[in-house]
N, C-alpha and C. Protein backbone atom coordinates (compact mmCIF):
# COMPACT_ATOMS: atom_id res chain seq x y z
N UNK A 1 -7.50 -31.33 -9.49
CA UNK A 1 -8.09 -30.81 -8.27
C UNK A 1 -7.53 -29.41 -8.00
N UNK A 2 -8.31 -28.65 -7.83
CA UNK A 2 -7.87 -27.20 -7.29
C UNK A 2 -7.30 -26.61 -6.26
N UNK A 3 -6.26 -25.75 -6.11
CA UNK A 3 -5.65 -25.55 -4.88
C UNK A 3 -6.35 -24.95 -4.06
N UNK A 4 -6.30 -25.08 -2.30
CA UNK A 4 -6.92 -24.77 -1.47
C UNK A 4 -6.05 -23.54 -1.42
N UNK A 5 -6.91 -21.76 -1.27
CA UNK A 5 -6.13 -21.12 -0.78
C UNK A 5 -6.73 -19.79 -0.48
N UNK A 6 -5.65 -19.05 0.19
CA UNK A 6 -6.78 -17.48 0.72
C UNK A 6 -6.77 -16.70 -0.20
N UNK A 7 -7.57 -15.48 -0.28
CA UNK A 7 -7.20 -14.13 -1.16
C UNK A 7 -7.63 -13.13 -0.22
N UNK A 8 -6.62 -12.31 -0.11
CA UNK A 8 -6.66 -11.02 0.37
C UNK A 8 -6.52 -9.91 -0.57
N UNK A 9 -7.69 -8.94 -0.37
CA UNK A 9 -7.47 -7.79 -1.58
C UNK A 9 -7.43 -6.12 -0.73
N UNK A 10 -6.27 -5.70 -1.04
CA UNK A 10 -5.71 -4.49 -0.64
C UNK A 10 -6.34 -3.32 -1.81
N UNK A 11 -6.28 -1.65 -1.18
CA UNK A 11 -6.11 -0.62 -1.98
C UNK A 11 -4.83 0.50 -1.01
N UNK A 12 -4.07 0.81 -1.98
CA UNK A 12 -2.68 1.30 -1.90
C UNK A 12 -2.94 2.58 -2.44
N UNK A 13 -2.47 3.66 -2.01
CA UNK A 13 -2.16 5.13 -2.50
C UNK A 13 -0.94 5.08 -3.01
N UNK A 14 -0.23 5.73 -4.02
CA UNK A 14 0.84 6.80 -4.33
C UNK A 14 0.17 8.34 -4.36
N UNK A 15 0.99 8.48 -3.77
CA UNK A 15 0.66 9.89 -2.93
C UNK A 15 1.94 10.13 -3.12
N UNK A 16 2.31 11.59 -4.33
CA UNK A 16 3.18 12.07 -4.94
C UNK A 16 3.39 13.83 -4.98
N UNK A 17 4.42 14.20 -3.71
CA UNK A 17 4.16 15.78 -3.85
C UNK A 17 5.45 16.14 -3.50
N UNK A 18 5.70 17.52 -4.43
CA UNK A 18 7.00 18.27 -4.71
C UNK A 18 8.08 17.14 -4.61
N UNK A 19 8.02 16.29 -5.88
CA UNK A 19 9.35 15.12 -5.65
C UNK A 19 9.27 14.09 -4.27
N UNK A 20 8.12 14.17 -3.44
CA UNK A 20 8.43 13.00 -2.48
C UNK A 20 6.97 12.32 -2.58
N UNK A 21 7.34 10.85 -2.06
CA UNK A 21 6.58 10.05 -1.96
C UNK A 21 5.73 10.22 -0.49
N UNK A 22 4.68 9.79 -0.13
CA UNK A 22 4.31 9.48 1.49
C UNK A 22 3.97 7.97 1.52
N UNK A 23 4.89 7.61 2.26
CA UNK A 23 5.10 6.41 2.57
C UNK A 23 4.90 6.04 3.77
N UNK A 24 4.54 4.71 4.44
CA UNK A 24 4.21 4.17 5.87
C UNK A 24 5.41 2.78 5.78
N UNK A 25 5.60 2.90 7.20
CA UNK A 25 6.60 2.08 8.06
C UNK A 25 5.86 0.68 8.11
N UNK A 26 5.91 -0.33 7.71
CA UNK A 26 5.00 -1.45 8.02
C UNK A 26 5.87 -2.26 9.30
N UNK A 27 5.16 -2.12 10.08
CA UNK A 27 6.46 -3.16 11.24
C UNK A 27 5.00 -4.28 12.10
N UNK A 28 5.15 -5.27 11.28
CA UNK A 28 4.09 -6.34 12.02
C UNK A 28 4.45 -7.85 11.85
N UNK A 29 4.27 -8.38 12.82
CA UNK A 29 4.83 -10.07 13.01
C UNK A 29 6.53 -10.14 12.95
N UNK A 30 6.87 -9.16 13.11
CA UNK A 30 8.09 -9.21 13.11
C UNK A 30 9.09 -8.92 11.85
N UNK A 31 7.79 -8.32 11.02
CA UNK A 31 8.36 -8.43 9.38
C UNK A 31 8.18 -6.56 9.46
N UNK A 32 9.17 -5.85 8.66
CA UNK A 32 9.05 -4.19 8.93
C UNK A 32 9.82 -3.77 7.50
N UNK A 33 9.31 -2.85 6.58
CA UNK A 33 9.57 -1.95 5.80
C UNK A 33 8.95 -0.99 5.15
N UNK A 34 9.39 0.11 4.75
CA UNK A 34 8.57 1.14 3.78
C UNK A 34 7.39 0.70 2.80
N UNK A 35 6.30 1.01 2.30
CA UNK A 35 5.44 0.88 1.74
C UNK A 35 4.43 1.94 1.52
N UNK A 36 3.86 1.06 0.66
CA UNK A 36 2.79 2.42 0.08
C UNK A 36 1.68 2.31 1.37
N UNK A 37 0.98 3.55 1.52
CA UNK A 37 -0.03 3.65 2.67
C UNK A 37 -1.15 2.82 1.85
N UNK A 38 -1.74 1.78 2.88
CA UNK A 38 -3.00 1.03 2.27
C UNK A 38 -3.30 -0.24 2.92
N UNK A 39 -3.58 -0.61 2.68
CA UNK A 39 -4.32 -2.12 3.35
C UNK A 39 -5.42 -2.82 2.85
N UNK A 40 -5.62 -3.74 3.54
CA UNK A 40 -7.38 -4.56 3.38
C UNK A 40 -8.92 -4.11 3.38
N UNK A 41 -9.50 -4.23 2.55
CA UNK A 41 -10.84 -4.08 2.60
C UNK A 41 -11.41 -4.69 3.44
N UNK A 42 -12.37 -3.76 3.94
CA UNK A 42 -13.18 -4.11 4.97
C UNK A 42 -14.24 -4.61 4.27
N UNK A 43 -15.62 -5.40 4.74
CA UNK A 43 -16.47 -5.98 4.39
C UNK A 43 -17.84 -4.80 4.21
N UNK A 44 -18.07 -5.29 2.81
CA UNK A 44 -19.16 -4.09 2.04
C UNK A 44 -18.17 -3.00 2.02
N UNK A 45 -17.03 -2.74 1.87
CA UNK A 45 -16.21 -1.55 1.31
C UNK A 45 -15.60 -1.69 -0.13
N UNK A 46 -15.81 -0.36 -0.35
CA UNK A 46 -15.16 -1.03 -2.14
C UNK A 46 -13.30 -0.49 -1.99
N UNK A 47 -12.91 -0.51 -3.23
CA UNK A 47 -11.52 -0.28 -3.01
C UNK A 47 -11.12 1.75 -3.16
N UNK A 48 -11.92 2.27 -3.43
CA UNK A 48 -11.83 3.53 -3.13
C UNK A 48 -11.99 4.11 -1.73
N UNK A 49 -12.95 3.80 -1.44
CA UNK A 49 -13.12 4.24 0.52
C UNK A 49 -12.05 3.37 1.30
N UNK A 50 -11.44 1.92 0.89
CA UNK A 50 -10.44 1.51 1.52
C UNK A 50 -9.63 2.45 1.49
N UNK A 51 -8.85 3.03 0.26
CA UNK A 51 -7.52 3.29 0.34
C UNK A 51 -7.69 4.84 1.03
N UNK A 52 -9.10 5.17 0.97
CA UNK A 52 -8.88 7.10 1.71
C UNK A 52 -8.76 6.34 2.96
N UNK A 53 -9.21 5.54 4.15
CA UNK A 53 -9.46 5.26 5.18
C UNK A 53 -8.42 4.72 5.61
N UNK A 54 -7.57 3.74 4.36
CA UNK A 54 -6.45 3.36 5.03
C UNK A 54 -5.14 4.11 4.98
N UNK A 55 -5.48 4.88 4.34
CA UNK A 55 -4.29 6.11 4.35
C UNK A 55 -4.56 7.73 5.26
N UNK A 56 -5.75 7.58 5.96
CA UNK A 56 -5.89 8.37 6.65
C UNK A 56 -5.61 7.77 8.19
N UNK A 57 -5.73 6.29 8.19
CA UNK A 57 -5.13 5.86 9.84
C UNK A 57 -3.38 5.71 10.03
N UNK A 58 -3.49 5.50 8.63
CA UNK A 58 -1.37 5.62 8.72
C UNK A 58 -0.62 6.76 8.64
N UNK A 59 -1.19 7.60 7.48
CA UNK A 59 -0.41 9.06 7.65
C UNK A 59 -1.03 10.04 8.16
N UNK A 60 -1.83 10.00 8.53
CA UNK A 60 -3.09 10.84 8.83
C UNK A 60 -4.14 11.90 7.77
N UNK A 61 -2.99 12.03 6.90
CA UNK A 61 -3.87 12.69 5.75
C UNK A 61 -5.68 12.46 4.67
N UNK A 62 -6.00 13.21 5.12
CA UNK A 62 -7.48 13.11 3.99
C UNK A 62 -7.16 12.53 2.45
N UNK A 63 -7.61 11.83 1.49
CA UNK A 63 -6.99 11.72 0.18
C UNK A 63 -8.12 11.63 -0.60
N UNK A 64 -8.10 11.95 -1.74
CA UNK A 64 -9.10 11.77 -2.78
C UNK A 64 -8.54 10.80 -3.76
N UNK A 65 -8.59 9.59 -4.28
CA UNK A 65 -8.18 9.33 -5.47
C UNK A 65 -8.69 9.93 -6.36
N UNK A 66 -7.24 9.79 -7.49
CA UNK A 66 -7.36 10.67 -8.87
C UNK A 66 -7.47 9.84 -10.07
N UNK A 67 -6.63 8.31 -9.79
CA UNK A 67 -7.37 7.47 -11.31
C UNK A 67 -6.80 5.98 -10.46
N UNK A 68 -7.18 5.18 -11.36
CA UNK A 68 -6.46 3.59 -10.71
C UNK A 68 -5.66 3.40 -11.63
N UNK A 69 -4.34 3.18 -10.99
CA UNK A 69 -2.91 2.81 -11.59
C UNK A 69 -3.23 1.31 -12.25
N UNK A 70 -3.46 0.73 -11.55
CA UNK A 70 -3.49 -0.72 -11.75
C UNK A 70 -3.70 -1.72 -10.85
N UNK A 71 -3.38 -3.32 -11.10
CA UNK A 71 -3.80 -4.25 -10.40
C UNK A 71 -2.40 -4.87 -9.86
N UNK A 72 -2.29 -5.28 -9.18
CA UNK A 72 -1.09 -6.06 -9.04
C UNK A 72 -1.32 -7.31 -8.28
N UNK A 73 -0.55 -8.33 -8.46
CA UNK A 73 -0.92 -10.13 -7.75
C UNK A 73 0.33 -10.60 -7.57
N UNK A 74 0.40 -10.81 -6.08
CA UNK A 74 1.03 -11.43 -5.32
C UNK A 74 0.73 -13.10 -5.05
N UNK A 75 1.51 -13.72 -4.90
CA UNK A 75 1.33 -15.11 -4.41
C UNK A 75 2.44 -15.29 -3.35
N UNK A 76 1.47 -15.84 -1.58
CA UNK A 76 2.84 -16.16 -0.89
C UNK A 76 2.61 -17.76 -0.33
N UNK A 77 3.42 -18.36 -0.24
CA UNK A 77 3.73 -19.39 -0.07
C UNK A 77 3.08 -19.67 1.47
N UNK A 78 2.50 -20.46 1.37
CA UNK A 78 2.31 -20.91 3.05
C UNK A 78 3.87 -20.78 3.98
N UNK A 79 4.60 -20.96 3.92
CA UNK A 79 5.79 -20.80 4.75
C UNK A 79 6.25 -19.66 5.09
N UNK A 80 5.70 -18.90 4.31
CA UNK A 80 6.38 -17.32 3.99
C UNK A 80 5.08 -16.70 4.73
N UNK A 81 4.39 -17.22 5.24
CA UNK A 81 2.97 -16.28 5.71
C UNK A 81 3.34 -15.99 6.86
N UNK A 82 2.04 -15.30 8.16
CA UNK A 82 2.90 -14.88 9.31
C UNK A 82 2.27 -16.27 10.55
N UNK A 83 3.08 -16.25 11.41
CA UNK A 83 3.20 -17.52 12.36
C UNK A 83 1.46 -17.03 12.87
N UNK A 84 0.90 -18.41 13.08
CA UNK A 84 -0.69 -18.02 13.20
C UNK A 84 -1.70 -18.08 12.36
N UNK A 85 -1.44 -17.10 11.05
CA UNK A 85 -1.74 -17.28 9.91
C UNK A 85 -2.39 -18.83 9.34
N UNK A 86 -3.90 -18.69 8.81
CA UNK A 86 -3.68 -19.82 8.04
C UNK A 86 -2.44 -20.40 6.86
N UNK A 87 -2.28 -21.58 7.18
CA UNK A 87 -0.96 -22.16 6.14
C UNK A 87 -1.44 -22.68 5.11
N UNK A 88 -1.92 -21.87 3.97
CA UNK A 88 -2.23 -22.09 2.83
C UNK A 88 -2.04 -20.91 1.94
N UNK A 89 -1.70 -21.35 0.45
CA UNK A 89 -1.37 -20.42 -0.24
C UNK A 89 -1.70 -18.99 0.06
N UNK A 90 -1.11 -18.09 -0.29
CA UNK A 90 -1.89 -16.84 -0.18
C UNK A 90 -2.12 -15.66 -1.75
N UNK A 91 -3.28 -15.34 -1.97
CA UNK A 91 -3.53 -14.96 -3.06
C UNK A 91 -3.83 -13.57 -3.32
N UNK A 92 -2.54 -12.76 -2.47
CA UNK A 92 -3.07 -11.26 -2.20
C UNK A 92 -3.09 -10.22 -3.93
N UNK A 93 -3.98 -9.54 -4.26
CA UNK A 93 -4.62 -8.71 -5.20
C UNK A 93 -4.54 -7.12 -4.61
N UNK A 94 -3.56 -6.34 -4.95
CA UNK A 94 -2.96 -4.93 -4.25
C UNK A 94 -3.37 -4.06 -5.28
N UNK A 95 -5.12 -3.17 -5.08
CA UNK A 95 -5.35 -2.43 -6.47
C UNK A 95 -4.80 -0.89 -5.82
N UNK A 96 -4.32 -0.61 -7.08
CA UNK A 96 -3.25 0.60 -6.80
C UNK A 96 -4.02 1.96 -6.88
N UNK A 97 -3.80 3.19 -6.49
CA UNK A 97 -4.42 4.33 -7.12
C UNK A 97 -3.46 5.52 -7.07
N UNK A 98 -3.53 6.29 -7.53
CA UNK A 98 -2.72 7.42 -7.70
C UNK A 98 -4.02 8.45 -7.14
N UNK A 99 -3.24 9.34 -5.75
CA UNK A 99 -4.73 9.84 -4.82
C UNK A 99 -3.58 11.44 -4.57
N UNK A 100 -4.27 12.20 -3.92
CA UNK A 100 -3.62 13.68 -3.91
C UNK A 100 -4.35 13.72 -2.05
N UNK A 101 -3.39 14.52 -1.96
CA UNK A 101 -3.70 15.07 -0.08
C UNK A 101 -4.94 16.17 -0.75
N UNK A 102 -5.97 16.18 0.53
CA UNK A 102 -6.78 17.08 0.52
C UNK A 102 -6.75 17.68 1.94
N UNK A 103 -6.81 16.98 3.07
CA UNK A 103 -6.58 17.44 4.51
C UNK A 103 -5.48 16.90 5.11
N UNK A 104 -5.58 17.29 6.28
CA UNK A 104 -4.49 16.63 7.41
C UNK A 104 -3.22 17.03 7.62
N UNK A 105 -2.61 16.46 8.76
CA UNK A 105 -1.13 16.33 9.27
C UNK A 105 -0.62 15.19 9.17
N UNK A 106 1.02 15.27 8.76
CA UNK A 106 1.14 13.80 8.95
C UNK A 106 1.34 13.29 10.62
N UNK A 107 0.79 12.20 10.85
CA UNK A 107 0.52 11.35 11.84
C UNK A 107 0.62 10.58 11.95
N UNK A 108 1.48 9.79 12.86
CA UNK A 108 1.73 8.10 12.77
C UNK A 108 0.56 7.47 13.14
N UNK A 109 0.23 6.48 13.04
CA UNK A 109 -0.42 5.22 13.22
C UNK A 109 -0.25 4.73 14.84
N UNK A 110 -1.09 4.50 15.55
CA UNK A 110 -0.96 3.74 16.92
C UNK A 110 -1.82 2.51 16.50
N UNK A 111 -1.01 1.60 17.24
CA UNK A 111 -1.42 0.26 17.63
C UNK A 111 -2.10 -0.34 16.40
N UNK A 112 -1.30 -0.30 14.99
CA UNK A 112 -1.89 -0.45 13.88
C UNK A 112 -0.97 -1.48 13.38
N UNK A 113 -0.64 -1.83 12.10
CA UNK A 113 0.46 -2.74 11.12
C UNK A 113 1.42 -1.48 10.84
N UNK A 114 1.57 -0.25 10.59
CA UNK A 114 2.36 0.54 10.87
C UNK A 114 2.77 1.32 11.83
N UNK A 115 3.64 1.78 12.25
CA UNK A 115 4.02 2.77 13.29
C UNK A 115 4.65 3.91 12.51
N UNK A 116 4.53 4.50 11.39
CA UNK A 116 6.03 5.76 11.09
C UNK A 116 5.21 6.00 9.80
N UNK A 117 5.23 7.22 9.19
CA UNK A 117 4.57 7.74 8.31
C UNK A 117 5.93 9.10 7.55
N UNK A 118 5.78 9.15 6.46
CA UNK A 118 6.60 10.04 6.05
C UNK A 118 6.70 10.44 4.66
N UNK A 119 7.08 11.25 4.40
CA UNK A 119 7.43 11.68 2.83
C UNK A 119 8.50 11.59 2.46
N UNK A 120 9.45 10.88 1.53
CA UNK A 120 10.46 10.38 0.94
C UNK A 120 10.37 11.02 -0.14
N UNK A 121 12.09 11.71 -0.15
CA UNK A 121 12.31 11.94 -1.24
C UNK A 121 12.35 10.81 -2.78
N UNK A 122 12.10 11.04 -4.14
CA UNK A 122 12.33 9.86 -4.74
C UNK A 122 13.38 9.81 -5.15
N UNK A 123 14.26 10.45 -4.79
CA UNK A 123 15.29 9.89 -5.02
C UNK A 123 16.30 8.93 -4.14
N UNK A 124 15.26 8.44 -2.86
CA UNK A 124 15.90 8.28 -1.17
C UNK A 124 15.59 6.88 -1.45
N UNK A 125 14.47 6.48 -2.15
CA UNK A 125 13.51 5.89 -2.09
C UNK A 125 14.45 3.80 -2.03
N UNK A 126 15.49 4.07 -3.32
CA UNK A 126 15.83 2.99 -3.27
C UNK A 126 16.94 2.73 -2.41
N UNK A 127 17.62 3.80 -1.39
CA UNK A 127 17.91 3.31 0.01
C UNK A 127 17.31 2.92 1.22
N UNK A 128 16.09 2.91 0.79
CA UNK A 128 15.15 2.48 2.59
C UNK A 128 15.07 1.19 2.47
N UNK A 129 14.99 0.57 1.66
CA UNK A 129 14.57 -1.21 1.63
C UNK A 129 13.50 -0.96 1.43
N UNK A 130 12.62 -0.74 0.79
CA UNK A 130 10.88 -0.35 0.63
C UNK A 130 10.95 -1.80 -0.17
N UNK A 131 9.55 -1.94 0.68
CA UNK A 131 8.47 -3.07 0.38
C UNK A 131 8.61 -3.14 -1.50
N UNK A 132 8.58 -4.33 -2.11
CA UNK A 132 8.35 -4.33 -3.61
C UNK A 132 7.14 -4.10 -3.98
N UNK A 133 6.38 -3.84 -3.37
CA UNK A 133 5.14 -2.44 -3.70
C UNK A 133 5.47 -1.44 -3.73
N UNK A 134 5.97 -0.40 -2.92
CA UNK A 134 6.41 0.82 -3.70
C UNK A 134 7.06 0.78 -4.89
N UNK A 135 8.32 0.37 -5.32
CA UNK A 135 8.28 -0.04 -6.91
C UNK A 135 7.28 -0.43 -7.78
N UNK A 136 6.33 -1.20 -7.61
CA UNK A 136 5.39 -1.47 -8.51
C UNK A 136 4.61 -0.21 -9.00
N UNK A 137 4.18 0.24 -7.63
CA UNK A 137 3.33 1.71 -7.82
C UNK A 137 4.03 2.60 -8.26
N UNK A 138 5.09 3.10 -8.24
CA UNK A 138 6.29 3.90 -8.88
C UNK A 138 6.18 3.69 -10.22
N UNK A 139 6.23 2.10 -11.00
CA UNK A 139 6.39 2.08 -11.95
C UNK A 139 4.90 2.19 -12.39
N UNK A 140 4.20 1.65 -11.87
CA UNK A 140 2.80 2.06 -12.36
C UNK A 140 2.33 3.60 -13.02
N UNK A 141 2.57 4.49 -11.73
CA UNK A 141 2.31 6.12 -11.67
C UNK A 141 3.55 6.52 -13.13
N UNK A 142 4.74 6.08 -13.25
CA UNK A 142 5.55 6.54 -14.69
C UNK A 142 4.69 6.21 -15.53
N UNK A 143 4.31 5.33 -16.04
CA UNK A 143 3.68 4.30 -17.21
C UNK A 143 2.53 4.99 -17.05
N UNK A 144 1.43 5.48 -16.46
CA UNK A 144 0.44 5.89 -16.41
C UNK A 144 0.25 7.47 -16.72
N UNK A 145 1.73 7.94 -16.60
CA UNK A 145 1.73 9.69 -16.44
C UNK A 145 2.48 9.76 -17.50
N UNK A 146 2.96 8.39 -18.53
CA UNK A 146 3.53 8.96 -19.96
C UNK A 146 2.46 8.67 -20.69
N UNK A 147 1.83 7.12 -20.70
CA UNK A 147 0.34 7.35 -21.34
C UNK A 147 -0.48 8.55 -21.53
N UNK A 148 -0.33 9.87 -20.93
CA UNK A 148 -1.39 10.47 -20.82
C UNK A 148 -1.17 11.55 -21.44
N UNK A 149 0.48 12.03 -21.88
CA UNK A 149 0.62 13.25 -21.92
C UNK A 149 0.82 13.11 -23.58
């Protein structure tokens, strides 16, 4: 018999300039750390217009993606989900992209899943406690930018 369970599918920026990352503050349900700017697809959105839209309400910046890094799959445990939340597996799918600023200021987020927007140095990166998505995408964007050259 098959497990009962959700899937949530995200698109994530790395957004990579003069040595820093732009990164968003995730502070929601009580759970808060660094991460890549991005979120959930909206319905009839594909994963390219997600990640300009969701990286334009967190940092405020315009973005173009430039290629897709990759896929990445999460599994969270019903216990580990947030209070409220349906309690069943969770089957989140985080497609990555490597995107470049075209407009904007940076700008925090109101009344969103983030509050704080910023550019991190990479070398800062593994003192903030960042979400184990920014690593993924980190390692993604290396692996993808030695493939090429």
């Amino acid at each position: 018999m098959a497990e009962d369970f959700d899937v949530r599918i995200g698109a994530y920026a790395v957004v990579i300039r003069d040595g820093s990352i732009l990164l968003s503050h995730w502070n929601d349900h009580g759970y808060s750390g660094w991460t890549l700017p991005g979120g959930g697809l909206e319905a009839r959105e594909d994963a390219p217009a997600a990640v300009v839209r969701e990286v334009r309400e967190e940092t405020g910046f315009g973005v173009e993606t430039q290629e897709l890094l990759g896929v990445d799959s999460i599994f969270i445990p019903p216990e580990r989900r947030f209070p409220g939340d349906n309690r069943r597996l969770l089957h989140a799918l985080r497609i990555i992209y490597r995107a470049r600023v075209t407009s904007g200021t940076l700008t925090h987020e109101l009344g969103g899943s983030t509050d704080q927007a910023a550019w991190v140095p990479l070398d800062r990166v593994s003192e903030l406690g960042a979400t184990p998505l920014v690593q993924v995408g980190l390692k993604l964007a290396i692996r993808n930018a030695a493939g090429t050259e």
